[in-house]
C-alpha atoms as a PDB file:
ATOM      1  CA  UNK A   1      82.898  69.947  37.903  1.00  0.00           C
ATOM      2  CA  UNK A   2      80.316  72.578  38.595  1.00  0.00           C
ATOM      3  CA  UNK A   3      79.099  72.498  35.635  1.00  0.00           C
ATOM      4  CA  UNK A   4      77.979  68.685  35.498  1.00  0.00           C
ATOM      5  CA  UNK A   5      76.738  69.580  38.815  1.00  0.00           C
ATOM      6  CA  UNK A   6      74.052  72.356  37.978  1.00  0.00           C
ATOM      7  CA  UNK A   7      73.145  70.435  34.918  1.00  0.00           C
ATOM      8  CA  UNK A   8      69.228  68.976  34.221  1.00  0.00           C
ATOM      9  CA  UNK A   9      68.807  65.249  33.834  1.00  0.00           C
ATOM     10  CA  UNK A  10      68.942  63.675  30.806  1.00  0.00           C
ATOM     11  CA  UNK A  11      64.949  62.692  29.571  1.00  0.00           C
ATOM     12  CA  UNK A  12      64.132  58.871  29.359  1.00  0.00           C
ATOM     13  CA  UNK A  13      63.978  57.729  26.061  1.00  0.00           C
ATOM     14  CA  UNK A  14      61.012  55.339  25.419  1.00  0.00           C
ATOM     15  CA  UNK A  15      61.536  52.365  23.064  1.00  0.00           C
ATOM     16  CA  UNK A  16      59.291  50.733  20.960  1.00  0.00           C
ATOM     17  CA  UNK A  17      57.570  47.778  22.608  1.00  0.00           C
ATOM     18  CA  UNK A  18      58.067  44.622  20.750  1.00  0.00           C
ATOM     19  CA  UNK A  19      55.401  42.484  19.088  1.00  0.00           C
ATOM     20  CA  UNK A  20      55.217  39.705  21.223  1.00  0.00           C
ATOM     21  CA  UNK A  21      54.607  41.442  23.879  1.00  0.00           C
ATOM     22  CA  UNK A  22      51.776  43.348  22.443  1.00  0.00           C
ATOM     23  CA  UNK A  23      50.170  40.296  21.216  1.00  0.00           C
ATOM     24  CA  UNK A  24      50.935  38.761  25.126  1.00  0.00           C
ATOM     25  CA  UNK A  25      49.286  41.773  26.685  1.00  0.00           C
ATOM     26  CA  UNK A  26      46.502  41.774  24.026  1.00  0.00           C
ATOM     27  CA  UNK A  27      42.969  40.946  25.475  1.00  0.00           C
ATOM     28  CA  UNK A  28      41.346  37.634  24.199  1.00  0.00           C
ATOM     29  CA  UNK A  29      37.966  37.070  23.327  1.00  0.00           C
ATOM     30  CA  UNK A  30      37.123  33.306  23.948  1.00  0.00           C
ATOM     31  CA  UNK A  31      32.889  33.920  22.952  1.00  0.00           C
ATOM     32  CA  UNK A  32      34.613  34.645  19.000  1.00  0.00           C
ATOM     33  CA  UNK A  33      36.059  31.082  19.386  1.00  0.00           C
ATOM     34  CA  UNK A  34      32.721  29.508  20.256  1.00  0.00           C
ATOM     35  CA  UNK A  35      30.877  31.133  18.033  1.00  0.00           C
ATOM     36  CA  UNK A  36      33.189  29.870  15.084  1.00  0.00           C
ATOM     37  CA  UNK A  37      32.654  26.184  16.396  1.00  0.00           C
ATOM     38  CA  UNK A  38      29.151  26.716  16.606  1.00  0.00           C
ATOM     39  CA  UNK A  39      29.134  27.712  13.190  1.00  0.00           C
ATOM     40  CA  UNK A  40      30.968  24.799  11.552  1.00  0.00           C
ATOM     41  CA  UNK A  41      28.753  22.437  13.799  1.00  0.00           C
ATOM     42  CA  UNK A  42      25.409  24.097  12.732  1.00  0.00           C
ATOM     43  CA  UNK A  43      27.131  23.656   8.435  1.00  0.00           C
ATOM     44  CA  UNK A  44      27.578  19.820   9.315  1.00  0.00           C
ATOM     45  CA  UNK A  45      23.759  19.172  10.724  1.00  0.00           C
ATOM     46  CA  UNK A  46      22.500  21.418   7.940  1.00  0.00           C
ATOM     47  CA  UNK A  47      24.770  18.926   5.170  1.00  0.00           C
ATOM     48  CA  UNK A  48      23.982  16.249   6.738  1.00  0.00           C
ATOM     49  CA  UNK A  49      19.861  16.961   6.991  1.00  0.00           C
ATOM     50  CA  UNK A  50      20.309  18.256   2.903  1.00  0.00           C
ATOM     51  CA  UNK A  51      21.676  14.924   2.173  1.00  0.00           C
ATOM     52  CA  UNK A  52      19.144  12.709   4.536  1.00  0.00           C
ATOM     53  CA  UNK A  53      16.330  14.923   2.946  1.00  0.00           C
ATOM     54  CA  UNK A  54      17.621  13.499  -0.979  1.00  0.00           C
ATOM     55  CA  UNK A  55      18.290   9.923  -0.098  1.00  0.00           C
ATOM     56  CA  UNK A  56      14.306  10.162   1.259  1.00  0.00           C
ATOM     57  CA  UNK A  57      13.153  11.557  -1.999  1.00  0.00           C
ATOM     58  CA  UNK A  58      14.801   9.310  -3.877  1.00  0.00           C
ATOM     59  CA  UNK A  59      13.512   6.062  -1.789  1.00  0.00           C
ATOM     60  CA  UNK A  60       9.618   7.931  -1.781  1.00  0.00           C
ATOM     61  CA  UNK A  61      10.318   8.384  -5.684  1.00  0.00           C
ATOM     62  CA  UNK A  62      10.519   4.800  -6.199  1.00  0.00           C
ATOM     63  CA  UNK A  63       7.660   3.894  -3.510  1.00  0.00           C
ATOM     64  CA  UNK A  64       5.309   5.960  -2.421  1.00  0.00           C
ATOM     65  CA  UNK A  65       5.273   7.934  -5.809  1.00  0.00           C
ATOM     66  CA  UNK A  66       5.190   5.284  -7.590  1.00  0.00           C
ATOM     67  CA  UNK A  67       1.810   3.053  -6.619  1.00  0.00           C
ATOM     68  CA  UNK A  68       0.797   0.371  -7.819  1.00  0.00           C
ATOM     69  CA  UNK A  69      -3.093  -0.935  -8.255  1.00  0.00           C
ATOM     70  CA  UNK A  70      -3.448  -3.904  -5.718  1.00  0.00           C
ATOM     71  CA  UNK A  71      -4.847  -7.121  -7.571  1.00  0.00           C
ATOM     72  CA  UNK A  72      -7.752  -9.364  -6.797  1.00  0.00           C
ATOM     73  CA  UNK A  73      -7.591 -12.553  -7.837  1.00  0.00           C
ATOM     74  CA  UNK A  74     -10.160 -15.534  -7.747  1.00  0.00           C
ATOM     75  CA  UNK A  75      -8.543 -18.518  -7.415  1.00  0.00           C
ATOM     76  CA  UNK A  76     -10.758 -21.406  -6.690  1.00  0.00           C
ATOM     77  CA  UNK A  77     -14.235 -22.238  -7.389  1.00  0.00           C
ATOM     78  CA  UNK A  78     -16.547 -24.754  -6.015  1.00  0.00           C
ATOM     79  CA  UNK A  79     -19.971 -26.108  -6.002  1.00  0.00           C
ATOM     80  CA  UNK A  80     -21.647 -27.575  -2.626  1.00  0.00           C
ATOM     81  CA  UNK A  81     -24.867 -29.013  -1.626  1.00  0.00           C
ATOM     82  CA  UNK A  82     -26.698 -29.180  -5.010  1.00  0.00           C
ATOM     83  CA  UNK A  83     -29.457 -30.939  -4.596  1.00  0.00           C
ATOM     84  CA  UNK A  84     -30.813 -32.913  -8.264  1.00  0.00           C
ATOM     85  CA  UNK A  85     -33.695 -34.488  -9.483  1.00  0.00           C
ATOM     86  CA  UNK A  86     -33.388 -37.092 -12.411  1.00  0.00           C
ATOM     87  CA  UNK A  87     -29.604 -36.873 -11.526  1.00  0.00           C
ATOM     88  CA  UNK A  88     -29.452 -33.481 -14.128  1.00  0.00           C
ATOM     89  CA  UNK A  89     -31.945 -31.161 -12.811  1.00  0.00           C
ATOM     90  CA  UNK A  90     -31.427 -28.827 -10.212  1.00  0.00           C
ATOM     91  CA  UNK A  91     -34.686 -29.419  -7.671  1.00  0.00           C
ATOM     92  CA  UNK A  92     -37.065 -26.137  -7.217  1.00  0.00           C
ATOM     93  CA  UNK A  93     -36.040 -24.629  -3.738  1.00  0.00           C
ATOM     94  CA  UNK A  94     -32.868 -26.705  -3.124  1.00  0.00           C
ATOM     95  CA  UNK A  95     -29.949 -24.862  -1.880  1.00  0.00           C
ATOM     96  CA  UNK A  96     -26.988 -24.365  -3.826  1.00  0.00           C
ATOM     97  CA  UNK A  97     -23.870 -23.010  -2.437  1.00  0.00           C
ATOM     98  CA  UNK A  98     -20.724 -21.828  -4.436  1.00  0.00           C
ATOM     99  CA  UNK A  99     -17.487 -21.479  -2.521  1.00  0.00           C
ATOM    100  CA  UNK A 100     -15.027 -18.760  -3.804  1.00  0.00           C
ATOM    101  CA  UNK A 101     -11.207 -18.210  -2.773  1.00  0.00           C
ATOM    102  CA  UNK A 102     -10.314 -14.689  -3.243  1.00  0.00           C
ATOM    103  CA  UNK A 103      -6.878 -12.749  -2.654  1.00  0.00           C
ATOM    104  CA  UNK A 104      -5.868  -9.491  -2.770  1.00  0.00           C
ATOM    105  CA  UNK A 105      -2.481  -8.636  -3.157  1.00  0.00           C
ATOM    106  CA  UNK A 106      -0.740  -5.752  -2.440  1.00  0.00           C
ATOM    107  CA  UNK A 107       2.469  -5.361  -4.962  1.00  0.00           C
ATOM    108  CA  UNK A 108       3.426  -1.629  -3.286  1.00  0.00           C
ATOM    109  CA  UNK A 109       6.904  -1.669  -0.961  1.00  0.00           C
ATOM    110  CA  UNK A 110       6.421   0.354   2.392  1.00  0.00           C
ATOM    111  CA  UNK A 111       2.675   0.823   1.353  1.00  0.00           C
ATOM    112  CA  UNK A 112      -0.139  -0.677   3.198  1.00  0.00           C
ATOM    113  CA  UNK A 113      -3.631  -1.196   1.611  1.00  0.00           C
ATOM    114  CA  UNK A 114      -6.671  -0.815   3.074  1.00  0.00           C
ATOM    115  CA  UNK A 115     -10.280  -1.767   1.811  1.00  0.00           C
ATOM    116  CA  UNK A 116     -13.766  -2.396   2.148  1.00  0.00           C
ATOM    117  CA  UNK A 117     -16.121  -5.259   1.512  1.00  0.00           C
ATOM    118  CA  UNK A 118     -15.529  -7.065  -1.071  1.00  0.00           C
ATOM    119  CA  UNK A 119     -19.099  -8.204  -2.878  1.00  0.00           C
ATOM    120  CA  UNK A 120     -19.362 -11.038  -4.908  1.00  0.00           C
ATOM    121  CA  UNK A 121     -22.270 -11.276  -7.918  1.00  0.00           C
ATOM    122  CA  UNK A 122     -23.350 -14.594  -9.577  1.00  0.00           C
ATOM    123  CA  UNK A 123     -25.159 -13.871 -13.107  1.00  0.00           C
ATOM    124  CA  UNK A 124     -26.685 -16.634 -14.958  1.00  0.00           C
ATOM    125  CA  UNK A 125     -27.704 -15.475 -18.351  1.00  0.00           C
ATOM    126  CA  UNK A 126     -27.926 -11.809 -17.062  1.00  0.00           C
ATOM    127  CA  UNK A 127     -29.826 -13.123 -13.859  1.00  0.00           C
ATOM    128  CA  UNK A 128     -28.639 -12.764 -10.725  1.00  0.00           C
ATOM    129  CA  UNK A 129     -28.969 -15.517  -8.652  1.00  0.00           C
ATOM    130  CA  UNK A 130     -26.914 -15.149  -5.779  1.00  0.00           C
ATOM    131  CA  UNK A 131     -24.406 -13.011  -4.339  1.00  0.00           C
ATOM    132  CA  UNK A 132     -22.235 -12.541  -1.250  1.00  0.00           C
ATOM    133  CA  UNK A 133     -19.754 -10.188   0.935  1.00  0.00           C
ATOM    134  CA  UNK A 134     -16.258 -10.677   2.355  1.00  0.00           C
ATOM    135  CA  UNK A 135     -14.817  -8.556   5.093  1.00  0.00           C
ATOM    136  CA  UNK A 136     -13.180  -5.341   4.903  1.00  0.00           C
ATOM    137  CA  UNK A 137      -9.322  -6.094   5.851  1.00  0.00           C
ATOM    138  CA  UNK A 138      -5.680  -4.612   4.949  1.00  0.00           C
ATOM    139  CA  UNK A 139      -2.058  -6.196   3.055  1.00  0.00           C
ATOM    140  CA  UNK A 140       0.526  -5.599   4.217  1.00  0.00           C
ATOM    141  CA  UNK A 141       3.595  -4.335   1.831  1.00  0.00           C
ATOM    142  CA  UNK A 142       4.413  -7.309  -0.552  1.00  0.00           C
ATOM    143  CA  UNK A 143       1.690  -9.465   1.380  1.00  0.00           C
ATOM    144  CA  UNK A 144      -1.475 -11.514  -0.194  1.00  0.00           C
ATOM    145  CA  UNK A 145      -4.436 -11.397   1.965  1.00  0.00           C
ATOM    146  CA  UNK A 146      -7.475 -14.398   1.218  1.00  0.00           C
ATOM    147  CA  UNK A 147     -10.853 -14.768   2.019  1.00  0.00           C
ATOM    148  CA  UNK A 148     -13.386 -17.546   1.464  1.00  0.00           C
ATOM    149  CA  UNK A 149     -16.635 -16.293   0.283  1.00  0.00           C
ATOM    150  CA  UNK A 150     -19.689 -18.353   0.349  1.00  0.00           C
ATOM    151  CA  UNK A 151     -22.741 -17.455  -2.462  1.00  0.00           C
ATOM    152  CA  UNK A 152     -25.844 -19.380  -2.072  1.00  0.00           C
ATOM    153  CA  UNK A 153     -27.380 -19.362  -5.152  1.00  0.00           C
ATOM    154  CA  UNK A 154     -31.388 -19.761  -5.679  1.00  0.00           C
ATOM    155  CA  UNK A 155     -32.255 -22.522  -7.958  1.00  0.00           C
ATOM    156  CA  UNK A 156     -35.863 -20.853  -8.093  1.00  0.00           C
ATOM    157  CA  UNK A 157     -33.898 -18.742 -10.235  1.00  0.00           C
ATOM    158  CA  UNK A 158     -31.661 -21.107 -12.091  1.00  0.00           C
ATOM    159  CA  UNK A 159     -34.463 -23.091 -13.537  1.00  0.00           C
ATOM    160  CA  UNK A 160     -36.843 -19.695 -14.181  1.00  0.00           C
ATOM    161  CA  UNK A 161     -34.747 -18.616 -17.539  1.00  0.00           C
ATOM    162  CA  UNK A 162     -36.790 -20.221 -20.319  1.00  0.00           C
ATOM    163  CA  UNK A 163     -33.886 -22.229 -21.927  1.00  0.00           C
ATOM    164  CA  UNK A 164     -32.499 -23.518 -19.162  1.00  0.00           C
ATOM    165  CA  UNK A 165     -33.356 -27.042 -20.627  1.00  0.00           C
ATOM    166  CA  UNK A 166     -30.970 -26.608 -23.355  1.00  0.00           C
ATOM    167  CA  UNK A 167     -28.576 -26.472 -21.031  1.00  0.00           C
ATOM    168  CA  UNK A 168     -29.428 -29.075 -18.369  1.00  0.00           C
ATOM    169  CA  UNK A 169     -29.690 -31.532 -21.325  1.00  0.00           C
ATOM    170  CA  UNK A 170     -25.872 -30.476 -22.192  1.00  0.00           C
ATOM    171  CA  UNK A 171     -25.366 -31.264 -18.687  1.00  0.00           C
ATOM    172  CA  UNK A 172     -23.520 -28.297 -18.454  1.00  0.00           C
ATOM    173  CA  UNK A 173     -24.465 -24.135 -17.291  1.00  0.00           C
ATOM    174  CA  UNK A 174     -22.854 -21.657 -17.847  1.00  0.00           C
ATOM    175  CA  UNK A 175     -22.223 -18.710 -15.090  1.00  0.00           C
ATOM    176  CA  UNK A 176     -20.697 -15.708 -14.147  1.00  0.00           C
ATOM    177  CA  UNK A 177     -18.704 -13.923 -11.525  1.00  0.00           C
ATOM    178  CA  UNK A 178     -18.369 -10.080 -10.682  1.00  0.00           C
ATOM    179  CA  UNK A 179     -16.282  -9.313  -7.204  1.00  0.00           C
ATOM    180  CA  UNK A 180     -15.356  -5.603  -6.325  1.00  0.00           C
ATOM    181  CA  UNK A 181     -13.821  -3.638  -3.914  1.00  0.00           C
ATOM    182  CA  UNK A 182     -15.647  -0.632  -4.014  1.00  0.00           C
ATOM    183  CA  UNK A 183     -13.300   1.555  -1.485  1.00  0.00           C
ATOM    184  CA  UNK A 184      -9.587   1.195  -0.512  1.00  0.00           C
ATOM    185  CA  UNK A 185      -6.377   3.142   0.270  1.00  0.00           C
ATOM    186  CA  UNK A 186      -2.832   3.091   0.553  1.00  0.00           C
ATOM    187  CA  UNK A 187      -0.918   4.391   3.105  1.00  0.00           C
ATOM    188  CA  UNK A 188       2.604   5.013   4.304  1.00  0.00           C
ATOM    189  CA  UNK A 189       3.444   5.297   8.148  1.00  0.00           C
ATOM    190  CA  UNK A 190      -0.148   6.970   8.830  1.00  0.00           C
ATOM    191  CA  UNK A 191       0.832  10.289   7.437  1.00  0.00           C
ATOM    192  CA  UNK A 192       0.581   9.859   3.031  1.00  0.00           C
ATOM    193  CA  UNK A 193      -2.761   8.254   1.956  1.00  0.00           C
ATOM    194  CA  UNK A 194      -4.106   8.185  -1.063  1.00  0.00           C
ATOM    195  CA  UNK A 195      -7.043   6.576  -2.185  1.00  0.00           C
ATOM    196  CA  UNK A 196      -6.979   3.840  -5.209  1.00  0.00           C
ATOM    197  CA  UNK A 197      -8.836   2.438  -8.197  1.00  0.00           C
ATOM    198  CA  UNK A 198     -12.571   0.325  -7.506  1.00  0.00           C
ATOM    199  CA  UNK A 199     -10.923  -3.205  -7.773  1.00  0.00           C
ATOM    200  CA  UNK A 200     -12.673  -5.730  -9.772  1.00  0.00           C
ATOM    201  CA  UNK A 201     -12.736  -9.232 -11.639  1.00  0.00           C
ATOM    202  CA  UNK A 202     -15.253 -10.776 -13.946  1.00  0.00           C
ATOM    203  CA  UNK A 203     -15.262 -14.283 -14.085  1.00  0.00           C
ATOM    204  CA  UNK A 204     -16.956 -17.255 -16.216  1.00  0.00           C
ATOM    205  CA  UNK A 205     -17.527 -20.196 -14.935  1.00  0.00           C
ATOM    206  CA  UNK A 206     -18.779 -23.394 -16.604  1.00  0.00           C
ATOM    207  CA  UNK A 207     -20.675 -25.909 -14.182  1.00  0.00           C
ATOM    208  CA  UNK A 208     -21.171 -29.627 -14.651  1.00  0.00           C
ATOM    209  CA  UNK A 209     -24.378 -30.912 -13.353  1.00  0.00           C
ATOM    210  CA  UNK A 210     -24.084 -34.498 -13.066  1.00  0.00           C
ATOM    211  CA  UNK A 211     -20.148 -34.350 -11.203  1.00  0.00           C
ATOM    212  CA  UNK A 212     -21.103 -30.967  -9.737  1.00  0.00           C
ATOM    213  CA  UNK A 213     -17.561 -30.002 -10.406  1.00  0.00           C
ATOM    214  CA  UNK A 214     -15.952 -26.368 -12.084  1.00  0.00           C
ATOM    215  CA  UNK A 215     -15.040 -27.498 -15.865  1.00  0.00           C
ATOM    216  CA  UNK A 216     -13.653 -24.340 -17.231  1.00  0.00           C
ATOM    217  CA  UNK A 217     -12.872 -20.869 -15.284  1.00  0.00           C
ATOM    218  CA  UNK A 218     -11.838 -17.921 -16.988  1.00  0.00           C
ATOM    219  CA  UNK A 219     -11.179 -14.318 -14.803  1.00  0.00           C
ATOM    220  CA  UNK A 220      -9.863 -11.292 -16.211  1.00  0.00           C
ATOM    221  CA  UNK A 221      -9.889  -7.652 -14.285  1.00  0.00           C
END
């Protein structure tokens, strides 16, 4: 008995903590979990933009890449206020007036066109003898834009070349067209222009005296 009473107490014994709890009193770091969000988030937006920036190529390969020439086009010619004498021949200082439709069409998708004047030359044998302007304008994608153009054509000059009595006793003369655009561009939402080829059309046009009508009309650009 006096032994167990003079003897030291027995040391504690310390026992291995458990896992849970070191993972319960582990500290947490919520900024790593936002940071990993923000990081899938900011892959998405950049797949996304990779695959928005393709399907735009692809649609600008097959439009704005790809342009087409706009076409002008005479489509109907006419004769007005001719004035004759001896019912074939055109009277010295009458007026003459020859009334063109012209188009333009623009064949390009998402493209508009823009262009200048368009001037309108009438040749008879290499003479000119009258010639006209239409306004500047635009067409839209897929769109046809006409014009009437007016030429008033000197007779002074008709009757001047030296065998034009061959052909007043035909009853027929013979003249041609030139129109032109000299300027134009396409564009696509104001930001991609590029400038295009001088339009043009030549046309030949065969003129009966007596009914003052258009017998033949050939046009080729």
């Amino acid at each position: 008995m006096g032994e167990e009473r003079g003897s030291s107490p027995r040391p504690l014994v310390a026992y291995p903590s458990s896992s849970d709890d070191e993972d319960a009193s582990a500290p947490t770091y919520p900024h790593k979990t936002r940071h990993t969000k923000c990081a899938k988030y900011c892959c998405r937006i950049t797949i996304c933009m990779l695959i928005i920036s393709v399907v735009l190529t692809v649609i600008l390969s097959f439009t704005v890449f790809r342009i087409e020439d706009p076409i002008l086009k005479i489509n109907v010619v006419k004769v007005t206020e001719l004035e004759l004498m001896y019912t074939t021949i055109p009277m010295p200082g009458a007026n003459m007036s020859l009334f063109a439709d012209v188009s333009v069409r623009n064949p390009n998708v998402l493209l508009l066109f823009t262009y200048g004047n368009t001037t309108t030359t009438l040749y008879y044998h290499g003479i000119v003898v009258g010639e006209a302007r239409g306004p500047a304008g635009r067409a839209g994608p897929w769109r046809t834009v006409r014009m009437n153009v007016t030429v008033d054509v000197s007779t002074d000059r008709l009757i001047s070349y030296q065998n034009v009595n061959k052909d007043v006793r035909s009853g027929l003369l013979t003249m041609s067209s030139y129109s032109r655009i000299p300027s134009g561009r396409v564009e696509v939402f104001k930001v991609f222009k590029k400038r295009v080829n001088i339009l043009s059309m030549n046309c030949s046009i065969t003129f009966n005296i007596s009914s003052q009508a258009i017998e033949e009309q050939i046009c080729k650009s």
